[in-house]
N, C-alpha and C. Protein backbone atom coordinates (compact mmCIF):
# COMPACT_ATOMS: atom_id res chain seq x y z
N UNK A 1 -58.51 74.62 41.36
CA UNK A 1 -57.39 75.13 40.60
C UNK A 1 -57.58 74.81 39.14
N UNK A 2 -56.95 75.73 38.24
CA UNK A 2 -56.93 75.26 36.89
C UNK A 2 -55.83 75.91 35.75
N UNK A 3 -55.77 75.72 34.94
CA UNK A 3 -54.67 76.42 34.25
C UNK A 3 -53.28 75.51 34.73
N UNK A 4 -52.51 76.53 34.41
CA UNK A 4 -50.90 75.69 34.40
C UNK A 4 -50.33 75.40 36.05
N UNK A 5 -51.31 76.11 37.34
CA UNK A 5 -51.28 75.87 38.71
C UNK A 5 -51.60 73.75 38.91
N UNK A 6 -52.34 74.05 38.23
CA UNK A 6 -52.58 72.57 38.02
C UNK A 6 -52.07 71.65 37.04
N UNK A 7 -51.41 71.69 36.32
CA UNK A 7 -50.72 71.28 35.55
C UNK A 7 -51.59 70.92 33.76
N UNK A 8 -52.47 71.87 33.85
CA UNK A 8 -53.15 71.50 32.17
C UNK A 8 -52.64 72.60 31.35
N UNK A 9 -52.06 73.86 31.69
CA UNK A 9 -51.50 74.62 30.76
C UNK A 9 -50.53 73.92 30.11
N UNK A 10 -49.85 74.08 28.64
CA UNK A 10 -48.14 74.18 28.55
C UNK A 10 -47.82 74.79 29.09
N UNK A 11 -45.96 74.80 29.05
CA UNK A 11 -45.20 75.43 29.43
C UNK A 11 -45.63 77.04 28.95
N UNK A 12 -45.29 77.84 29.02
CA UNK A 12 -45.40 79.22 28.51
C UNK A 12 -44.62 79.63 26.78
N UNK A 13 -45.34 80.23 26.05
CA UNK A 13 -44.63 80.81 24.50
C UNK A 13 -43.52 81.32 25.09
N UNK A 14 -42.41 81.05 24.50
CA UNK A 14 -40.80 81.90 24.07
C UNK A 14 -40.99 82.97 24.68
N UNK A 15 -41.66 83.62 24.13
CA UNK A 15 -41.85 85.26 24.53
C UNK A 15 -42.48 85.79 25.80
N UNK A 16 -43.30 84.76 26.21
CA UNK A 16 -43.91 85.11 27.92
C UNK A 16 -42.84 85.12 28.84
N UNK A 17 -42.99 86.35 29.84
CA UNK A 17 -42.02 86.00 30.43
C UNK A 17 -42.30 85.51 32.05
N UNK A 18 -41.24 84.76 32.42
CA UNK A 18 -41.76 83.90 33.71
C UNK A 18 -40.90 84.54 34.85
N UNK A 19 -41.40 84.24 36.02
CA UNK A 19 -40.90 85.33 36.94
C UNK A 19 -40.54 84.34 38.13
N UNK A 20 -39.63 84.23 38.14
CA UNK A 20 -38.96 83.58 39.37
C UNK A 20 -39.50 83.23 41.09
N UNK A 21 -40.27 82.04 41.42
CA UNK A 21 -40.25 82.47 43.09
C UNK A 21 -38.99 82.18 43.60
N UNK A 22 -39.27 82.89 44.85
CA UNK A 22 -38.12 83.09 45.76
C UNK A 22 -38.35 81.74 46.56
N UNK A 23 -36.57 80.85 46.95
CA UNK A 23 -37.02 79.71 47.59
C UNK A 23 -37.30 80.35 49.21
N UNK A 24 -37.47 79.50 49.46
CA UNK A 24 -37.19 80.02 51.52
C UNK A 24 -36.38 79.92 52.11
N UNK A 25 -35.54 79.39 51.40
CA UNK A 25 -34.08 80.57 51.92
C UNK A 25 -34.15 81.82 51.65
N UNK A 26 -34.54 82.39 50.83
CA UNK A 26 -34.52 83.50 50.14
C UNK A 26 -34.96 85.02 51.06
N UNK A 27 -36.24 84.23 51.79
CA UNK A 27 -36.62 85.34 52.46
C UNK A 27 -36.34 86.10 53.69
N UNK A 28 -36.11 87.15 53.79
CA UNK A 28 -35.52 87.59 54.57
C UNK A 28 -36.41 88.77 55.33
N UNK A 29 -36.33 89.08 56.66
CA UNK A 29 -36.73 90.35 57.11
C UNK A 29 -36.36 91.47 56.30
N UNK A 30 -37.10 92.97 56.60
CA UNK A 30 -36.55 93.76 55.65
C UNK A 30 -34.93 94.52 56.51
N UNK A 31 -35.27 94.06 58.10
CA UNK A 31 -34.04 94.81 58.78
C UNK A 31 -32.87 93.95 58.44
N UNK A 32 -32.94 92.44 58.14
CA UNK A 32 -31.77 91.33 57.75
C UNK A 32 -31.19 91.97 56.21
N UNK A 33 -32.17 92.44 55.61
CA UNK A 33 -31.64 92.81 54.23
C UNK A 33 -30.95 94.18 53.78
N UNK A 34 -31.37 95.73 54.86
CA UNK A 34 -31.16 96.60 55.49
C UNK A 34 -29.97 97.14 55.97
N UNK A 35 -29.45 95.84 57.17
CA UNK A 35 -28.64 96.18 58.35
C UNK A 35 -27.80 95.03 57.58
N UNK A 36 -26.42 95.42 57.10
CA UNK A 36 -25.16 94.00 56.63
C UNK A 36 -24.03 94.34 57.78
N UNK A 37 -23.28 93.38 58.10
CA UNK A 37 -22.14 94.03 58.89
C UNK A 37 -21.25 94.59 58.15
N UNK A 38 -20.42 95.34 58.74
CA UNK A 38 -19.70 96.11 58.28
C UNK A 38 -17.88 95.70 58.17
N UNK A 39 -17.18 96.51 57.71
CA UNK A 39 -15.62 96.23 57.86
C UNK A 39 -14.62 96.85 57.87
N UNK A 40 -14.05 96.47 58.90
CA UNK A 40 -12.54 97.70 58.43
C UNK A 40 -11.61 97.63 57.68
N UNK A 41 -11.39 98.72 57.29
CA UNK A 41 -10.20 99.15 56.04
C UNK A 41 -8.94 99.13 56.42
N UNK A 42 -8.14 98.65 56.03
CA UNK A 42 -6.31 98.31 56.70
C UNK A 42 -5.87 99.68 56.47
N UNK A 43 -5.29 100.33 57.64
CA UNK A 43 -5.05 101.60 57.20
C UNK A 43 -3.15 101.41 56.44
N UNK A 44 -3.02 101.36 55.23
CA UNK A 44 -2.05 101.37 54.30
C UNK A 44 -1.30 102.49 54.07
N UNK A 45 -1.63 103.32 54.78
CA UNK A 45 -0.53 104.91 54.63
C UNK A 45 0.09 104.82 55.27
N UNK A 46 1.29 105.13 54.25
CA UNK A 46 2.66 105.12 54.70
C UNK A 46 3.31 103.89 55.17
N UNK A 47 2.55 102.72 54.08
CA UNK A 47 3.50 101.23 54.59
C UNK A 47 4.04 101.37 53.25
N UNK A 48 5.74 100.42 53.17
CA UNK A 48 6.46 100.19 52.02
C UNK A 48 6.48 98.63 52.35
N UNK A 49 5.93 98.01 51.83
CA UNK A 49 6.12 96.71 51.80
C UNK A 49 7.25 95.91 51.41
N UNK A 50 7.57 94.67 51.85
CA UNK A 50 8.42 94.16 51.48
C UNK A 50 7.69 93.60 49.87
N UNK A 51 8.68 93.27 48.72
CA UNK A 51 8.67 92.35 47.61
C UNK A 51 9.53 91.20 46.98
N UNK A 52 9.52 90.75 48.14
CA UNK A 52 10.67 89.34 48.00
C UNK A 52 9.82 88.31 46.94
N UNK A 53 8.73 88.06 46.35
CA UNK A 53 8.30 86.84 45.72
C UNK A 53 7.36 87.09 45.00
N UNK A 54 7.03 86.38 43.94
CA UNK A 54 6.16 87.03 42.99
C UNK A 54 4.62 87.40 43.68
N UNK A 55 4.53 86.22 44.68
CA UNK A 55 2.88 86.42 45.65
C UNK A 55 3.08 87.58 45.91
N UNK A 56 4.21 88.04 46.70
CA UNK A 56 4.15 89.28 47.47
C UNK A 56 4.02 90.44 46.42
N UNK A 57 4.23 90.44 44.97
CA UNK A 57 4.34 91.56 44.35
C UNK A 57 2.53 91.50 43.78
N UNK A 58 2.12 90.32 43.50
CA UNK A 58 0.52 90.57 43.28
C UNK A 58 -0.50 90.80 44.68
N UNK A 59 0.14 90.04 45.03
CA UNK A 59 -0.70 90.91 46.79
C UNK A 59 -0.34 92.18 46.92
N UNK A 60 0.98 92.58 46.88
CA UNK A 60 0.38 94.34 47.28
C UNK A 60 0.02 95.03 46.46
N UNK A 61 0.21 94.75 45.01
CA UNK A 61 -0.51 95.31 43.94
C UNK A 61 -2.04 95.09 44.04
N UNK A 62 -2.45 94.44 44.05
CA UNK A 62 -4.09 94.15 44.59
C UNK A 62 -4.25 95.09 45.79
N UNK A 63 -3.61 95.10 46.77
CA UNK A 63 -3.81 96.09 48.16
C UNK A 63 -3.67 97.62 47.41
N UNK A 64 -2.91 97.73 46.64
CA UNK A 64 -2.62 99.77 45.87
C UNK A 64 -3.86 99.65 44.92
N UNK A 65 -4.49 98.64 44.21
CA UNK A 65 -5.74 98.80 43.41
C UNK A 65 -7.06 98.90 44.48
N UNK A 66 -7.08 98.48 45.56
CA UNK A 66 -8.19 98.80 46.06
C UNK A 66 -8.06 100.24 47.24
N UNK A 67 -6.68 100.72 47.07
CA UNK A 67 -6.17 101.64 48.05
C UNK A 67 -7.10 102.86 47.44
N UNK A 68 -7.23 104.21 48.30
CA UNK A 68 -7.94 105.17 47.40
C UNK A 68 -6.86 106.48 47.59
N UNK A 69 -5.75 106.04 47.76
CA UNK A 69 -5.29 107.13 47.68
C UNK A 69 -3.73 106.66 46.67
N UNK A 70 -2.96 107.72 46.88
CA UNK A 70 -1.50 107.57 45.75
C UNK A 70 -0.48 106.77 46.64
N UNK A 71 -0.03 106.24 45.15
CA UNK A 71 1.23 105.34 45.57
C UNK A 71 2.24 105.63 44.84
N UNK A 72 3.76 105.22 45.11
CA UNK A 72 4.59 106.07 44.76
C UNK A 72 5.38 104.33 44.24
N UNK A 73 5.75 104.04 42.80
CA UNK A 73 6.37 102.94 42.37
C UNK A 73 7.83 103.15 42.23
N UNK A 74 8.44 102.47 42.68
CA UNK A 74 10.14 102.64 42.05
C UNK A 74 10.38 101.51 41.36
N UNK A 75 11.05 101.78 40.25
CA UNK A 75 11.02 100.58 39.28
C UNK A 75 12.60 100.28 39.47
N UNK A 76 12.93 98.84 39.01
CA UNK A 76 14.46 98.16 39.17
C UNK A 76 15.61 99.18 38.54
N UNK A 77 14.91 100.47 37.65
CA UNK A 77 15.75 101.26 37.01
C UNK A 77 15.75 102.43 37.56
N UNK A 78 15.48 102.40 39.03
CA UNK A 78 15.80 103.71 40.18
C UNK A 78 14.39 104.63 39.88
N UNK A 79 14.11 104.55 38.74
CA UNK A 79 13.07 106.34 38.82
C UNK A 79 11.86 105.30 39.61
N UNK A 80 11.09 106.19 40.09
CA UNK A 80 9.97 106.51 41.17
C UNK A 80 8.64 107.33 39.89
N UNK A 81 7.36 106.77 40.04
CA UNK A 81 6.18 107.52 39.69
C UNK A 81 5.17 107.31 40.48
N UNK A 82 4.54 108.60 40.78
CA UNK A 82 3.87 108.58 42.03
C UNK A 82 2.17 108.93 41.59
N UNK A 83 1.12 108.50 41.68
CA UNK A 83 -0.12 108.36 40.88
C UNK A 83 -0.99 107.75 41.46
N UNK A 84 -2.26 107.62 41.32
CA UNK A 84 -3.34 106.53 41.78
C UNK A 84 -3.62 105.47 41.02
N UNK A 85 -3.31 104.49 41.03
CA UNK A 85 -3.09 103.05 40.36
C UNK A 85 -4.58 102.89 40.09
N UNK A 86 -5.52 102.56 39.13
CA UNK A 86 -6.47 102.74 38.97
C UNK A 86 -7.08 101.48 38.11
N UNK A 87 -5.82 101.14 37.28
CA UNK A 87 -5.92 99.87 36.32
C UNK A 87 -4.96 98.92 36.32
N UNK A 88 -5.32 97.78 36.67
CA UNK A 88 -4.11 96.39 36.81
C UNK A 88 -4.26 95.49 35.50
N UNK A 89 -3.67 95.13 34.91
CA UNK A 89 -4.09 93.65 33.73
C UNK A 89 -3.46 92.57 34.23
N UNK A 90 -3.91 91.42 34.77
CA UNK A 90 -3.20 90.63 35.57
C UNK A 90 -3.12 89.23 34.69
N UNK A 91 -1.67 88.98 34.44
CA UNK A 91 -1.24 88.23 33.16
C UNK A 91 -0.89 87.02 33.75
N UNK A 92 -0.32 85.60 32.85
CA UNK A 92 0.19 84.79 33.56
C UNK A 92 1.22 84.54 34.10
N UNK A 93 2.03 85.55 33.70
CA UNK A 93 3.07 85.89 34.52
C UNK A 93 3.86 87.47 34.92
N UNK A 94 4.71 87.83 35.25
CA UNK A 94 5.06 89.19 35.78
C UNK A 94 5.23 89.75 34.90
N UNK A 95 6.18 89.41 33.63
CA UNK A 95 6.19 90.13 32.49
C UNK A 95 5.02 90.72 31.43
N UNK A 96 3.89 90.05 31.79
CA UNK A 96 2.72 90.11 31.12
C UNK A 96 1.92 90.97 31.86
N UNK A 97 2.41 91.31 32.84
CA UNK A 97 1.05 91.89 34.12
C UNK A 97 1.44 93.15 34.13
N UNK A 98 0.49 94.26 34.11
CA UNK A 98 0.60 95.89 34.31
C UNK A 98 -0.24 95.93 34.89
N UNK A 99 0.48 97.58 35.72
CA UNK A 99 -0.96 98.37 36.02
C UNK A 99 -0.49 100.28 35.43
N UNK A 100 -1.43 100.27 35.87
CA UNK A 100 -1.70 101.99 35.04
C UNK A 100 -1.72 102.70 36.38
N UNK A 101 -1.52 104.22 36.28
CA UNK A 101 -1.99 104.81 37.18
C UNK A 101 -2.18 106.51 36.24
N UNK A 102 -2.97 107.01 37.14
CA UNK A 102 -3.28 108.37 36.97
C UNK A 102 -2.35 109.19 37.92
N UNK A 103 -1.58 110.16 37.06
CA UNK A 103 -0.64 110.71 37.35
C UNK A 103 -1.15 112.31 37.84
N UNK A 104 -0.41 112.83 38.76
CA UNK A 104 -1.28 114.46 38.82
C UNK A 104 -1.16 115.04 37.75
N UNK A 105 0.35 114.96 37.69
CA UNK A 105 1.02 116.12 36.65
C UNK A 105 1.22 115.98 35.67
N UNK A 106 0.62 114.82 34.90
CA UNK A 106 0.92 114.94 33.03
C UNK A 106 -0.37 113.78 32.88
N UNK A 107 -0.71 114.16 31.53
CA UNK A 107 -1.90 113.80 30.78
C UNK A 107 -2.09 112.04 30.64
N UNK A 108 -0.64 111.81 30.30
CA UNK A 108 -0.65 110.56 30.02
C UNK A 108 -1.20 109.40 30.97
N UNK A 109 -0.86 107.85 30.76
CA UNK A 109 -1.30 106.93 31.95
C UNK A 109 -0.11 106.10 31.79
N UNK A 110 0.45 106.37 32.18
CA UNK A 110 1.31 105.32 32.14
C UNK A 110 1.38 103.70 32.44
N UNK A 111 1.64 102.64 32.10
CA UNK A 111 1.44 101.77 32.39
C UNK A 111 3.06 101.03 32.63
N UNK A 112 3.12 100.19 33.95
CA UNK A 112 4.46 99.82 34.25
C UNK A 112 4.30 98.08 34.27
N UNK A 113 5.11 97.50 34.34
CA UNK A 113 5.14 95.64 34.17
C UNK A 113 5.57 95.61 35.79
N UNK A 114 4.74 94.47 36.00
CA UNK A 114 4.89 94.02 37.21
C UNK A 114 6.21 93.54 37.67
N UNK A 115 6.89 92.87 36.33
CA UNK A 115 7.94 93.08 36.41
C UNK A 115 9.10 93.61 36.50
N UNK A 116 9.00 95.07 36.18
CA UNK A 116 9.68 96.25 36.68
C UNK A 116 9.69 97.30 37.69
N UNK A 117 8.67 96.68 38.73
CA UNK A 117 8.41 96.86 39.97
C UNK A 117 9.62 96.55 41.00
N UNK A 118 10.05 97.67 41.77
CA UNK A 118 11.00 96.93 42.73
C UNK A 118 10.24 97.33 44.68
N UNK A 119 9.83 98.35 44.28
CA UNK A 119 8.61 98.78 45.35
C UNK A 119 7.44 99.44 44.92
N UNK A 120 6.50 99.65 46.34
CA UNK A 120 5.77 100.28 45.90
C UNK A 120 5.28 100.73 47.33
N UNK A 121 4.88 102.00 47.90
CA UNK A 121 4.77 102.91 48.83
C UNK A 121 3.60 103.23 48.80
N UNK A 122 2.81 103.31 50.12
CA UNK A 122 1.63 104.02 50.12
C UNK A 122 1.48 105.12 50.40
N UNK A 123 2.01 106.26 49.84
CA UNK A 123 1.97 107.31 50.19
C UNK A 123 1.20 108.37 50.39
N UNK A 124 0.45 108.84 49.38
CA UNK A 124 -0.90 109.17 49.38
C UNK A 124 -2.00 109.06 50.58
N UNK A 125 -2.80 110.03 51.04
CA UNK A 125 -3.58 109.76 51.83
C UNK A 125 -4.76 109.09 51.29
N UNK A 126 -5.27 108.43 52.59
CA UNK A 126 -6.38 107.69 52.15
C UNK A 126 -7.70 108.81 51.91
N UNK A 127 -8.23 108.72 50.48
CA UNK A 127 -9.46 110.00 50.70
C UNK A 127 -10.70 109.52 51.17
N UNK A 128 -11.09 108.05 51.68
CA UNK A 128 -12.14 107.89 52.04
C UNK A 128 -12.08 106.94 53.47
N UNK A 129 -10.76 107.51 54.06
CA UNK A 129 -11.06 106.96 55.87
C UNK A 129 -11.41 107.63 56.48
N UNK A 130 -12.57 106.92 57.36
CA UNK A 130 -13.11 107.71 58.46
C UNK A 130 -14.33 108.49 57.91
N UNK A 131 -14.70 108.19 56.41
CA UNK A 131 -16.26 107.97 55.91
C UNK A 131 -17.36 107.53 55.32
N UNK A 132 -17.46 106.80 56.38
CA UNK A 132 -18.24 105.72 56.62
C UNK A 132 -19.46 106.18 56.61
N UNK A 133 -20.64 105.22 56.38
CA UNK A 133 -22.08 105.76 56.86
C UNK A 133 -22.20 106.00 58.60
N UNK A 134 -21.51 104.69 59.17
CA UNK A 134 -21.84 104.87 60.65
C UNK A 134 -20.50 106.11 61.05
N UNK A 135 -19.74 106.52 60.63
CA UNK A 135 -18.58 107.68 60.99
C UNK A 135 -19.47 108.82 61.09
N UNK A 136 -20.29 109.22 60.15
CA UNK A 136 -21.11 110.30 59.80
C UNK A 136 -21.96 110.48 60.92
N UNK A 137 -23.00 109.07 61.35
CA UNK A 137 -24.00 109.14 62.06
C UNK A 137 -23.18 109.04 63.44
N UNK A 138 -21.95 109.03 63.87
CA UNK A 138 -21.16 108.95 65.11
C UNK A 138 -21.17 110.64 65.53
N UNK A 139 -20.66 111.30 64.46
CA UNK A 139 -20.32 112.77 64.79
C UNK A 139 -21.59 113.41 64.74
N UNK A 140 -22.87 113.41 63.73
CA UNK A 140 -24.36 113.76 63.72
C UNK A 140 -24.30 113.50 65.34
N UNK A 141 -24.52 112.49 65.90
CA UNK A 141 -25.32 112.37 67.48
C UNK A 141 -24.38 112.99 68.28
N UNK A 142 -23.10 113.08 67.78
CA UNK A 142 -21.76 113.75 69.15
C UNK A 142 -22.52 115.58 68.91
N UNK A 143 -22.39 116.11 67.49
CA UNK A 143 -23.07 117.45 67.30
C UNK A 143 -24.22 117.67 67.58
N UNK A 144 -25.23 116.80 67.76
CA UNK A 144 -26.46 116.98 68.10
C UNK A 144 -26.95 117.02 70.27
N UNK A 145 -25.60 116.11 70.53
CA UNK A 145 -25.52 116.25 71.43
C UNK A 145 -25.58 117.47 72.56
N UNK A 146 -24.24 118.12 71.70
CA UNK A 146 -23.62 119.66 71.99
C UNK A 146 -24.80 120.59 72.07
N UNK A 147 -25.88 120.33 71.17
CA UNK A 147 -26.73 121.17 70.99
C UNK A 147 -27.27 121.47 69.70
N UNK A 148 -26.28 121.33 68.82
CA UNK A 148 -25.70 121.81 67.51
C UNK A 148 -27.33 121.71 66.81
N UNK A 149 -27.64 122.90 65.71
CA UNK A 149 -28.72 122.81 65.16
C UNK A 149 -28.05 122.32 63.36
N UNK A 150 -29.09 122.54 62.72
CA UNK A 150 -28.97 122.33 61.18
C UNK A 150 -28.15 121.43 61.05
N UNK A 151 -27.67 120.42 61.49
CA UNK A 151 -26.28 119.90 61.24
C UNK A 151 -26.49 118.82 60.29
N UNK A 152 -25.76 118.87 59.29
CA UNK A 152 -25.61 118.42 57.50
C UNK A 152 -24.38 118.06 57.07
N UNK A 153 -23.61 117.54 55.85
CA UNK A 153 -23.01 116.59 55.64
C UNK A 153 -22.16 117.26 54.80
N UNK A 154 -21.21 118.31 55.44
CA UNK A 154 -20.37 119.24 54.41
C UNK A 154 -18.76 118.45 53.56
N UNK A 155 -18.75 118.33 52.78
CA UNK A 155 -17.68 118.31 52.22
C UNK A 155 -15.98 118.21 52.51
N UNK A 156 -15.51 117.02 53.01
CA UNK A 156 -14.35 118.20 53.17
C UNK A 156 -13.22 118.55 52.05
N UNK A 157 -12.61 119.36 52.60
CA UNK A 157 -11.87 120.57 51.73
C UNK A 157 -11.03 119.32 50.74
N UNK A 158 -11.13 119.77 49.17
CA UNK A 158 -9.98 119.20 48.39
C UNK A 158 -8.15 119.54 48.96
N UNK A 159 -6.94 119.22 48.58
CA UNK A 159 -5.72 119.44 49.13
C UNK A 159 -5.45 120.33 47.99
């Protein structure tokens, strides 16, 4: 051996760059790295949650930010806006904390205080239950079964 394997190099110039080994933990089969388990999605349509406590108002706000479909807010001053919540700012307290949503019908984004939250509804359908990678490859082998030729990965219809 010779060079820096053996310890007579320096360290490397500033500018060389050094490349990390992997420890042995690290290594993995390529099917371990491949194949992850998977998880299910809480199906949230059409729950109105209770909001008795401030936990409960950042927990289901966290549950409508990762939701993919519309939610419908009623604020302590009766009106209702119904949108896909898309942006949260999560403050140190309720008065400080918003979220935004994208509205169908007007340009704007509105943004509401967590604190002027009195519900919040899942109303909206979910647009991505039931497609899954393994959902896809469930109905591929049920159609392939049947007989079915060409069978490919169509779209479904916007509402």
């Amino acid at each position: 051996m010779s060079g820096r394997e053996h310890g007579h190099d320096p360290a490397p110039h500033h500018s060389a760059q050094v490349l990390a080994q992997p420890h042995a933990t690290d290594l993995h089969t390529s099917d371990e790295l491949e194949v992850v388990p998977g998880f299910e999605r809480e199906n949230l349509q059409g729950w109105i949650p209770q909001l008795a406590t401030e936990a409960d108002v950042r927990a289901v706000i966290e549950k409508a930010f990762d939701y993919r479909g519309d939610v419908t807010i009623t604020c302590k001053d009766g009106s209702e806006i119904t949108g896909y919540l898309f942006d949260r700012r999560i403050g140190s307290t309720l008065v400080n904390s918003v979220v935004r949503l994208i509205v169908a019908t007007r340009s704007e984004r509105p943004a509401i205080s967590y604190s002027e939250i009195a519900a919040i509804a899942f109303t909206g359908r979910d647009t991505a239950a039931g497609k899954s990678y393994e959902a896809w490859v469930k109905k591929y082998w049920e159609k392939r079964a049947k007989g079915e030729k060409n069978i490919s990965i169509e779209p479904e219809a916007l509402e």
